[in-house]
N, C-alpha and C. Protein backbone atom coordinates (compact mmCIF):
# COMPACT_ATOMS: atom_id res chain seq x y z
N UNK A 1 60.33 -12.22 181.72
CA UNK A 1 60.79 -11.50 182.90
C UNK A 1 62.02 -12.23 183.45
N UNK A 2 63.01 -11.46 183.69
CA UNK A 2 64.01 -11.98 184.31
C UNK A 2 64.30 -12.19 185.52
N UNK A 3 65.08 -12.96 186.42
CA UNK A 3 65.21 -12.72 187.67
C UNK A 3 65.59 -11.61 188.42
N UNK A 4 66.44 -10.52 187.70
CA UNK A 4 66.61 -9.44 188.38
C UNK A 4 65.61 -8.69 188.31
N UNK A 5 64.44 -8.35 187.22
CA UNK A 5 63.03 -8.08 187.64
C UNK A 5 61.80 -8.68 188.55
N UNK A 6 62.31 -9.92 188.71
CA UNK A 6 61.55 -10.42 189.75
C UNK A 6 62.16 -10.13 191.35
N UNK A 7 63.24 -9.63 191.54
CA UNK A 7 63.65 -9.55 192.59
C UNK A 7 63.74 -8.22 193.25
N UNK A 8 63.13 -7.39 192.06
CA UNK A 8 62.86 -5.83 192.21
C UNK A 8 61.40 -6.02 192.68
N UNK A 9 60.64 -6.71 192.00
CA UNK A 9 59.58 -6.63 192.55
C UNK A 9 59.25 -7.11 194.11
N UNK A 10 59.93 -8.11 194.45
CA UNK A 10 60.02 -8.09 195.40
C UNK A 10 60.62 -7.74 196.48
N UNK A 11 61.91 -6.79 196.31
CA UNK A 11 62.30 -5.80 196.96
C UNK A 11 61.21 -4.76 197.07
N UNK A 12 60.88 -4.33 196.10
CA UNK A 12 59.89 -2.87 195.95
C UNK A 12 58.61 -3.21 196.38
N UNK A 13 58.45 -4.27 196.83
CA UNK A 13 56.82 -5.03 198.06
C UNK A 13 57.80 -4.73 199.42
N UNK A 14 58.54 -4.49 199.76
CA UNK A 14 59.32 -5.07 200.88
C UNK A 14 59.41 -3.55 201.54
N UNK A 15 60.16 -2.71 200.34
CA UNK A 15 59.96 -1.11 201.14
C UNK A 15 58.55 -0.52 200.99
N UNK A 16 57.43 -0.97 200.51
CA UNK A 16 56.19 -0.42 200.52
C UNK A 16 56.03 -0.77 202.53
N UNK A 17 56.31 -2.50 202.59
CA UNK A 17 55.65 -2.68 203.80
C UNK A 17 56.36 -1.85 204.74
N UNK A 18 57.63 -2.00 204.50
CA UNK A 18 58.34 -0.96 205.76
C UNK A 18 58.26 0.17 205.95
N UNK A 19 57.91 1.05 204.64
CA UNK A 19 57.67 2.33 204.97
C UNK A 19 56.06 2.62 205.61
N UNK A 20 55.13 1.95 205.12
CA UNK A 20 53.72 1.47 205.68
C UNK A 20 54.46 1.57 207.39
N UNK A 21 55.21 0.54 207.63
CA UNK A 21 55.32 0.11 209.22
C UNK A 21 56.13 1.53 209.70
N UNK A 22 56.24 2.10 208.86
CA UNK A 22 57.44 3.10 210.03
C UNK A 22 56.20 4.32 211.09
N UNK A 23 56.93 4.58 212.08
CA UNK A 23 55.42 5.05 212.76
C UNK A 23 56.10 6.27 213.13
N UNK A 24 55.44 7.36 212.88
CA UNK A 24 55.73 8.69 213.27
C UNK A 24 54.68 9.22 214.75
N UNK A 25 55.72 9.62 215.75
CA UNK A 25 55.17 10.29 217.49
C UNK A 25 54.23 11.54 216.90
N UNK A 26 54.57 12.14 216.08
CA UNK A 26 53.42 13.07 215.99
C UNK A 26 52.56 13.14 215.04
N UNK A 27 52.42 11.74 214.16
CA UNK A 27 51.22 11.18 213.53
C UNK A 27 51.40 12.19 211.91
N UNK A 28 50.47 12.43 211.04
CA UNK A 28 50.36 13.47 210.19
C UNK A 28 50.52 15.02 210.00
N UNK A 29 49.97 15.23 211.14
CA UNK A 29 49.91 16.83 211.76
C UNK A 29 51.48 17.34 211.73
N UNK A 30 52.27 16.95 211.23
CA UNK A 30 53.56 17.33 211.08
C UNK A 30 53.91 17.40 209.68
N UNK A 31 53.42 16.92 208.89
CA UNK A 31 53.78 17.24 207.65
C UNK A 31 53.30 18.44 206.79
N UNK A 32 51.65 19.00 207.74
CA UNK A 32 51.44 20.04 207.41
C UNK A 32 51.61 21.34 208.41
N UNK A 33 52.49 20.96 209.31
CA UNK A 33 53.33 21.91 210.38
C UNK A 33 52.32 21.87 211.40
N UNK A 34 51.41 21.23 211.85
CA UNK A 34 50.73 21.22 213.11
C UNK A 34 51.48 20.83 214.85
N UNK A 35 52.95 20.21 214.16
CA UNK A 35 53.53 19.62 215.52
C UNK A 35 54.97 20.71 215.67
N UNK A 36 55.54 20.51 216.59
CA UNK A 36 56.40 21.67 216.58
C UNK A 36 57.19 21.03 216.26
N UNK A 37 58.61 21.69 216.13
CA UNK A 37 59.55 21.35 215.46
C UNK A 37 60.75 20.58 216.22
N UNK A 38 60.48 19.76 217.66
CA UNK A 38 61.24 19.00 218.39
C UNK A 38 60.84 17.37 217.46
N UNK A 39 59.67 17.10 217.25
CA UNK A 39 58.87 15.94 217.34
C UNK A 39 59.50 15.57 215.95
N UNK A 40 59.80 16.54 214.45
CA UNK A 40 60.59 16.04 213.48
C UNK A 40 61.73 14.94 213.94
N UNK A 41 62.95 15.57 214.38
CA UNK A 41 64.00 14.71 214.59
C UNK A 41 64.27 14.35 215.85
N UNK A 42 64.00 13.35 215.99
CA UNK A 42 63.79 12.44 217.05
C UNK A 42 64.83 10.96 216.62
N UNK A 43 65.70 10.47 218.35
CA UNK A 43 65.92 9.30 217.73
C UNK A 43 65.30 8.16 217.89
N UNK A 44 66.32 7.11 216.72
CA UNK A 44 65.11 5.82 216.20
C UNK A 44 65.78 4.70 217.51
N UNK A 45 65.08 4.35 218.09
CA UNK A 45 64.97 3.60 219.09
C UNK A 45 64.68 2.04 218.51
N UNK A 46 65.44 0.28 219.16
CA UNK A 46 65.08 -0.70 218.89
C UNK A 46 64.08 -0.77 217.43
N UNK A 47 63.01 -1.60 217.12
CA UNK A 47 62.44 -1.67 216.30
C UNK A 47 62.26 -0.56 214.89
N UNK A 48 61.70 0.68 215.81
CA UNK A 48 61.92 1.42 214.63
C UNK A 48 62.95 1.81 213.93
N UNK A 49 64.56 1.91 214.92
CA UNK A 49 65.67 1.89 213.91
C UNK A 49 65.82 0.72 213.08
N UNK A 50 65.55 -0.77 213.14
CA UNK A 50 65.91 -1.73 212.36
C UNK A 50 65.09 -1.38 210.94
N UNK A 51 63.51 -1.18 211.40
CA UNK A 51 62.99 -0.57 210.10
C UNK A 51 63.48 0.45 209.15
N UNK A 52 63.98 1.62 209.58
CA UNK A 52 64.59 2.84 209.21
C UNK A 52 65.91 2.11 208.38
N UNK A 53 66.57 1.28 209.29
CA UNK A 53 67.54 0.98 208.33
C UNK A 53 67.53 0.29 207.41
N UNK A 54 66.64 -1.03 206.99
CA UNK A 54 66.67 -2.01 206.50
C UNK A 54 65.62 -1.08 205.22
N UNK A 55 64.98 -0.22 205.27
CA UNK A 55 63.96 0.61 204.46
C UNK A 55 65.50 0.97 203.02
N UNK A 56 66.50 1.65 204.24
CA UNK A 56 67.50 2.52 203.58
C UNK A 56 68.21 1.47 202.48
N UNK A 57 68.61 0.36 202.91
CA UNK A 57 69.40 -0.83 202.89
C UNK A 57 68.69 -1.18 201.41
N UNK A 58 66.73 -1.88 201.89
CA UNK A 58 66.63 -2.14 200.55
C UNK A 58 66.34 -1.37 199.35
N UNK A 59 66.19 0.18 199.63
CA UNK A 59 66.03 1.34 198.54
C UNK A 59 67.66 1.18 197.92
N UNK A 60 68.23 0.99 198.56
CA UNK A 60 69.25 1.20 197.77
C UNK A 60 69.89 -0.40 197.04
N UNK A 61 69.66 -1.06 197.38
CA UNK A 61 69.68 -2.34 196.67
C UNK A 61 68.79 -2.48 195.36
N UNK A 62 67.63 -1.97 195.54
CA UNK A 62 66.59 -1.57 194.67
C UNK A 62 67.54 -0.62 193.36
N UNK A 63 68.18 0.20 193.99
CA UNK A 63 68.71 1.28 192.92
C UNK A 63 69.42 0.33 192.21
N UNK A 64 70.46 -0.31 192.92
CA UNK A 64 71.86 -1.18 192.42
C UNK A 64 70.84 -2.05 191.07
N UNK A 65 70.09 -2.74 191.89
CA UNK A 65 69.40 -3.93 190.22
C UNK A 65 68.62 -2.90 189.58
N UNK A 66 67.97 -1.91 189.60
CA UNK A 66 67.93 -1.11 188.61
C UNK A 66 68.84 -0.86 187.66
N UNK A 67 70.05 -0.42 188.11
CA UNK A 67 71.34 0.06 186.78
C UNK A 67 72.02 -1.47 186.61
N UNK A 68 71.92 -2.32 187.16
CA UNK A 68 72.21 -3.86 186.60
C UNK A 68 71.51 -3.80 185.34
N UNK A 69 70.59 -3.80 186.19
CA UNK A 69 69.19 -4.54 185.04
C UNK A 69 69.48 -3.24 183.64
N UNK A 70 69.36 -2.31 183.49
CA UNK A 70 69.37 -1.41 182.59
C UNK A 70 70.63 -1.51 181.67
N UNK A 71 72.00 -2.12 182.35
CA UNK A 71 73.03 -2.43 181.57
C UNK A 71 73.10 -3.93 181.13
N UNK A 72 72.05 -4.68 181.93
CA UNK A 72 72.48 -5.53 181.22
C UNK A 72 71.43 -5.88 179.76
N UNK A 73 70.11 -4.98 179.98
CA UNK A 73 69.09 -5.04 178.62
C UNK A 73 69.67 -4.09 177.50
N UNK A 74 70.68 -3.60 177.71
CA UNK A 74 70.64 -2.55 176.92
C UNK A 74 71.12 -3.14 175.53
């Protein structure tokens, strides 16, 4: 295993926990349309924007050592 697979893995522990931590105002009942349609887009306030972003930040860092990693095994 290489280091850029070890550092996926631990990126990809990192957006499990954050997406785990991200907290939705109208709970589940919105994904199967129980909440109305204000409570979707809502803005991200202190904490939960740092999560929201840093989620975005490491998915996509995640992508980047993916196509590293794939060019450089190839």
């Amino acid at each position: 295993m290489n280091l850029i697979s070890i550092v996926q893995v631990i990126i990809s522990i990192a957006v499990i926990v954050l997406i785990l931590l991200q907290e939705r105002s109208a709970g589940g009942g919105a994904i199967f349309g129980g909440a109305g349609g204000d409570s979707f887009y809502q803005r991200r306030r202190g904490t939960e924007r740092l999560i929201f972003v840093g989620t975005i930040v490491l998915v996509a860092a995640f992508a980047i050592l993916a196509v590293v990693n794939l060019l450089i095994n190839k």
